[in-house]
Protein backbone atom coordinates (compact mmCIF):
# COMPACT_ATOMS: atom_id res chain seq x y z
CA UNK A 1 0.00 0.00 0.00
CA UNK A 2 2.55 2.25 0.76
CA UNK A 3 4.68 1.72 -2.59
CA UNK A 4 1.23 2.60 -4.57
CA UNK A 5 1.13 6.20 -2.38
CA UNK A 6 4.34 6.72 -3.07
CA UNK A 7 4.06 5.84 -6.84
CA UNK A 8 0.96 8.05 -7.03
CA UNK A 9 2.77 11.05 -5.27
CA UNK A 10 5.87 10.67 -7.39
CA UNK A 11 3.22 11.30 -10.88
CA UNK A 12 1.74 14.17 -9.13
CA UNK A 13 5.11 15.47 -8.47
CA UNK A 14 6.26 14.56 -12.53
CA UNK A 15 2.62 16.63 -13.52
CA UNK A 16 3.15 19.37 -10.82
CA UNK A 17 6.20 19.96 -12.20
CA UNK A 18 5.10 20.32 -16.07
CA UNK A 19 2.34 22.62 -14.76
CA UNK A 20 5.47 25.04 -13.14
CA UNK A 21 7.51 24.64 -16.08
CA UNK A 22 5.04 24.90 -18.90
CA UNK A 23 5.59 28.90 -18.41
CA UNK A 24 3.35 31.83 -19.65
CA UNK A 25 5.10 33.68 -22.75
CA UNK A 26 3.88 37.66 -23.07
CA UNK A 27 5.69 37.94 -26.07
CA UNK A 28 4.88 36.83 -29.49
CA UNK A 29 8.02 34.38 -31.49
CA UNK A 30 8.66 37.51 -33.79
CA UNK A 31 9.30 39.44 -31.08
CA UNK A 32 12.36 37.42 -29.16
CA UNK A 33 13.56 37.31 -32.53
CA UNK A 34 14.14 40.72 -33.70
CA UNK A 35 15.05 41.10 -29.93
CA UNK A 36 18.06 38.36 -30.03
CA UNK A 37 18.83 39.24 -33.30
CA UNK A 38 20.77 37.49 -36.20
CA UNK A 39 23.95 37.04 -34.36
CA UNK A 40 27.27 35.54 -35.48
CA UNK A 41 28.39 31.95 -35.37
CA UNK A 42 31.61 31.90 -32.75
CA UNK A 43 34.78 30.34 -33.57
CA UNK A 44 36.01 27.88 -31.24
CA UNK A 45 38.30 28.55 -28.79
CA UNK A 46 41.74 27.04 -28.30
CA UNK A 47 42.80 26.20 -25.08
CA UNK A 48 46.10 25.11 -24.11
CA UNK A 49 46.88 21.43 -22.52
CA UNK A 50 49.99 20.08 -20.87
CA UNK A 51 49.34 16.96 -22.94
CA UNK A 52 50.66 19.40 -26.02
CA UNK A 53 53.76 18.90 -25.24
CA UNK A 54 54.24 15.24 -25.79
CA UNK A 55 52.51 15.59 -29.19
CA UNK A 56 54.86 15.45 -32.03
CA UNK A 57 55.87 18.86 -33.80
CA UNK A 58 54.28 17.50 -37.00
CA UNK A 59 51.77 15.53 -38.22
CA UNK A 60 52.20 12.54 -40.23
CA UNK A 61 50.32 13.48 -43.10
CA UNK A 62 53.17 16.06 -43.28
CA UNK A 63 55.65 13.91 -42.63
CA UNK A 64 54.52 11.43 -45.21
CA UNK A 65 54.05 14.57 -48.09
CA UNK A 66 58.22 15.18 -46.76
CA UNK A 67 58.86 11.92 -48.14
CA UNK A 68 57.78 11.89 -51.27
């Protein structure tokens, strides 16, 4: 008996929480997007890692063009 209350309060919970998060927008989709605007696509960043040093100075696909 116990496991069914706690099942049942566990869905409430699940459909309490929908109901919170469903959220009431006052502003039409056209809006928040002339508001964010077109914006720019970012570059990635490049972060430096100790591991870099035990990589080798080239790669082998530029080793192998040396060769030939």
């Amino acid at each position: 008996m116990i496991e069914f209350i706690y099942v049942v309060v566990g869905i409430l919970a699940v459909i309490f929480g929908f109901y919170l998060g469903r959220g009431t927008y006052s502003q039409s989709i056209e809006e928040v997007e002339e508001r964010m605007g077109k914006g720019k696509p970012r570059r990635a960043k490049r972060h430096f890692m100790w591991l870099n040093y035990m990589r080798p100075e080239d790669r082998a696909s530029k080793r192998r063009r040396r060769e030939q």
